[in-house]
N, C-alpha and C. Protein backbone atom coordinates (compact mmCIF):
# COMPACT_ATOMS: atom_id res chain seq x y z
N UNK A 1 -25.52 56.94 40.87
CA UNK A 1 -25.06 56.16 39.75
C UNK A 1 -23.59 56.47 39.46
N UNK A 2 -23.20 57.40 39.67
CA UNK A 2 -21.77 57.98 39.72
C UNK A 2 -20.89 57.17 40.42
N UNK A 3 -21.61 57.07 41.35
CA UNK A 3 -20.32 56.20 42.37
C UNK A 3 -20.63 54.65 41.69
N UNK A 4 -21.14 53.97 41.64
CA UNK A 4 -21.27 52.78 40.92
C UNK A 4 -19.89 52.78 39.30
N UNK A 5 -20.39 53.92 38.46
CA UNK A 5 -19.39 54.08 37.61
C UNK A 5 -18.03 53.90 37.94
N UNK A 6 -17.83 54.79 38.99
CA UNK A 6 -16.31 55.17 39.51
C UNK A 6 -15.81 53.78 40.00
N UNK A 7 -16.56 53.15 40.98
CA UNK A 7 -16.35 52.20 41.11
C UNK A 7 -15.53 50.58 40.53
N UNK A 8 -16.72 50.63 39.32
CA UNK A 8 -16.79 50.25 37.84
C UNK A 8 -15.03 50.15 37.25
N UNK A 9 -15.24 51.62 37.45
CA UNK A 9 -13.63 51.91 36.40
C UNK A 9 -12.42 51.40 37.38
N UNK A 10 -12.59 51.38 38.69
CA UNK A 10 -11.22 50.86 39.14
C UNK A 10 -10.93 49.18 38.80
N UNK A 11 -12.33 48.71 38.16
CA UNK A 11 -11.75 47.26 38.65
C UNK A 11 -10.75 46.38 37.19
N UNK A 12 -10.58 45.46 37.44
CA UNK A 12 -10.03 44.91 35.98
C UNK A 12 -10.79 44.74 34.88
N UNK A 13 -10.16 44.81 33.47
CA UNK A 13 -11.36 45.13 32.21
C UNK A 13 -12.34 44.04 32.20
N UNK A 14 -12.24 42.89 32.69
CA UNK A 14 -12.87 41.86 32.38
C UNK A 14 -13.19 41.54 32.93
N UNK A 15 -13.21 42.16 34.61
CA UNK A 15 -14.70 41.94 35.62
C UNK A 15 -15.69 43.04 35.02
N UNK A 16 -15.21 44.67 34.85
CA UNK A 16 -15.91 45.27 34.67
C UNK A 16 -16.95 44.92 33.36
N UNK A 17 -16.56 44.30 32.63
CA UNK A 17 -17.13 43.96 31.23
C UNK A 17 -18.08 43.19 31.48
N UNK A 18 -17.60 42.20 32.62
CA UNK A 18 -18.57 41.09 32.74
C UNK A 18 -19.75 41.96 33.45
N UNK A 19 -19.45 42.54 34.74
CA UNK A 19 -20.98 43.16 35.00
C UNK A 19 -21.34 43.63 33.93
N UNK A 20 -20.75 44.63 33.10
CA UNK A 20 -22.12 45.70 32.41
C UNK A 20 -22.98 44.93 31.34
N UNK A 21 -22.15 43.49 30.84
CA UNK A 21 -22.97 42.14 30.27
C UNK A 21 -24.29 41.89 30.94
N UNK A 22 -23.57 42.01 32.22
CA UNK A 22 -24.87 41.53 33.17
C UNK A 22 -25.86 42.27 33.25
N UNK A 23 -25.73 43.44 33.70
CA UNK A 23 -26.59 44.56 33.73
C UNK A 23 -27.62 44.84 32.44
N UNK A 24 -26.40 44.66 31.47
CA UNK A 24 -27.67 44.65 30.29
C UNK A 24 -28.47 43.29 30.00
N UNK A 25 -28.00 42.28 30.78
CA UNK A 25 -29.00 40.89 30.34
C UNK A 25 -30.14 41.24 31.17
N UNK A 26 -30.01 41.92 32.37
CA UNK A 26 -30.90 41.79 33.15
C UNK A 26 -31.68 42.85 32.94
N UNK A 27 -31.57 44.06 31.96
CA UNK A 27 -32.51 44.49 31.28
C UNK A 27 -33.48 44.17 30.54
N UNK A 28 -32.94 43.29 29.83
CA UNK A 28 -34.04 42.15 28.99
C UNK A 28 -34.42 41.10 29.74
N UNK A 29 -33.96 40.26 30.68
CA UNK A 29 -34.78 39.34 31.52
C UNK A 29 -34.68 39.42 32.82
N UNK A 30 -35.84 39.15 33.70
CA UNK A 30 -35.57 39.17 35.07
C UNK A 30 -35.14 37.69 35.55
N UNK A 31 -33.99 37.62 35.97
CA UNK A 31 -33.12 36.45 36.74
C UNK A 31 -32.76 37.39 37.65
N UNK A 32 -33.40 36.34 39.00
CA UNK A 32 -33.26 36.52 40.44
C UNK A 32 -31.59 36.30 40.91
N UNK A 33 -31.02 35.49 39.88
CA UNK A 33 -29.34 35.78 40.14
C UNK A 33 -29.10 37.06 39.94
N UNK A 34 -29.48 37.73 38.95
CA UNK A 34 -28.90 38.80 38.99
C UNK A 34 -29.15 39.71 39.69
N UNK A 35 -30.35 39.95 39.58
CA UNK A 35 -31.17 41.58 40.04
C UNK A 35 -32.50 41.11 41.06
N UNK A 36 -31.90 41.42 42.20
CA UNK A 36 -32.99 40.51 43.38
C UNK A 36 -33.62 41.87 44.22
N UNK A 37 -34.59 41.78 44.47
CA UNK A 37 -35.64 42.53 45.84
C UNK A 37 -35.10 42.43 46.99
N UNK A 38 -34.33 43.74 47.85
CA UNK A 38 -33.99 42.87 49.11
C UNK A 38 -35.20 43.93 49.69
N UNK A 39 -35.67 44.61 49.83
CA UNK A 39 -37.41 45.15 50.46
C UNK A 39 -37.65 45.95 49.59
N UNK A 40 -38.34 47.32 50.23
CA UNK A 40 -39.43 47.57 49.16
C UNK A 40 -38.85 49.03 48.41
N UNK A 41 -37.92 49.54 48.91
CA UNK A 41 -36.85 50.21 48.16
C UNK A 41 -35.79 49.79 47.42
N UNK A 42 -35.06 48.85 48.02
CA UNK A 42 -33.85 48.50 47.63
C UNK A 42 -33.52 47.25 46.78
N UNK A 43 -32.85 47.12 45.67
CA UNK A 43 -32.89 46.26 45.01
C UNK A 43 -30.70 45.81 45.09
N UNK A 44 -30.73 44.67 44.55
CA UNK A 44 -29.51 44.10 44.97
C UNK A 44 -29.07 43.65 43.26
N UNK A 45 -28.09 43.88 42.70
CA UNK A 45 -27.69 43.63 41.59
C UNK A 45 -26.11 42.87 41.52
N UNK A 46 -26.20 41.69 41.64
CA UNK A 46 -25.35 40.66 41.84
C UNK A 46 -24.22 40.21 40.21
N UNK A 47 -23.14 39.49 40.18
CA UNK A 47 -22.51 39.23 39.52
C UNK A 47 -20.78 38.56 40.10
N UNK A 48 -21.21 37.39 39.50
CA UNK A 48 -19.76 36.28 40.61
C UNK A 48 -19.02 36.21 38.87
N UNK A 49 -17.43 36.50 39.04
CA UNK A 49 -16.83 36.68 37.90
C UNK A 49 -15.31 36.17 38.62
N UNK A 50 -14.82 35.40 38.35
CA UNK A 50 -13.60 34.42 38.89
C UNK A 50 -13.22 34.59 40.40
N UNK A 51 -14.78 33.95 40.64
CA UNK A 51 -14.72 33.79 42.27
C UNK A 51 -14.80 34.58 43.37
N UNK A 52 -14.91 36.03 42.29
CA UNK A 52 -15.43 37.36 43.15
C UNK A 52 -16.88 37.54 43.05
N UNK A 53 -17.44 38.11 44.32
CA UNK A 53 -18.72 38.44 44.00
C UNK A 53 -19.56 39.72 44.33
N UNK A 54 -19.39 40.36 43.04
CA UNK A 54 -19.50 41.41 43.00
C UNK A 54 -21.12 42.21 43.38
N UNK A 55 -21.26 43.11 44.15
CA UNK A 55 -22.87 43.97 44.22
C UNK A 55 -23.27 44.74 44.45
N UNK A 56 -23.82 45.21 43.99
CA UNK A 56 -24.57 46.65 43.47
C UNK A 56 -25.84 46.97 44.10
N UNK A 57 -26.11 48.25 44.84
CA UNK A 57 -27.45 48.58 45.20
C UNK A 57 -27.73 48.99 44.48
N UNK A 58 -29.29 49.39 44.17
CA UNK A 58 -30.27 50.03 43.56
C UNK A 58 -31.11 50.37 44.28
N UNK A 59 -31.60 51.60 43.74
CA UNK A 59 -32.49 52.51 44.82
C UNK A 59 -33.72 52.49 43.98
């Protein structure tokens, strides 16, 4: 999760803002845009913010 953070902090305030929006919507609902199954460990946590498209593993 560390490296996700670090990550996080290099980018501009208002991509980073927009994921952690995301992250927390997708705490409260499951949308397959956001937070998808790619098998039976790994999960994929998505977010497109002015044409970038940003993603995140989950373990």
């Amino acid at each position: 999760m560390d490296e996700a953070f670090e990550f996080l902090k290099k980018l501009e305030r208002k991509h980073y803002e927009k994921i952690l929006y995301n992250i927390r919507k997708a705490q409260i609902q499951h949308d397959q845009e956001l937070f998808k199954k790619l098998n039976n460990d790994i999960w994929e946590f998505r977010t497109l913010y002015q044409g970038i498209q940003y993603r995140l593993l989950a373990f």
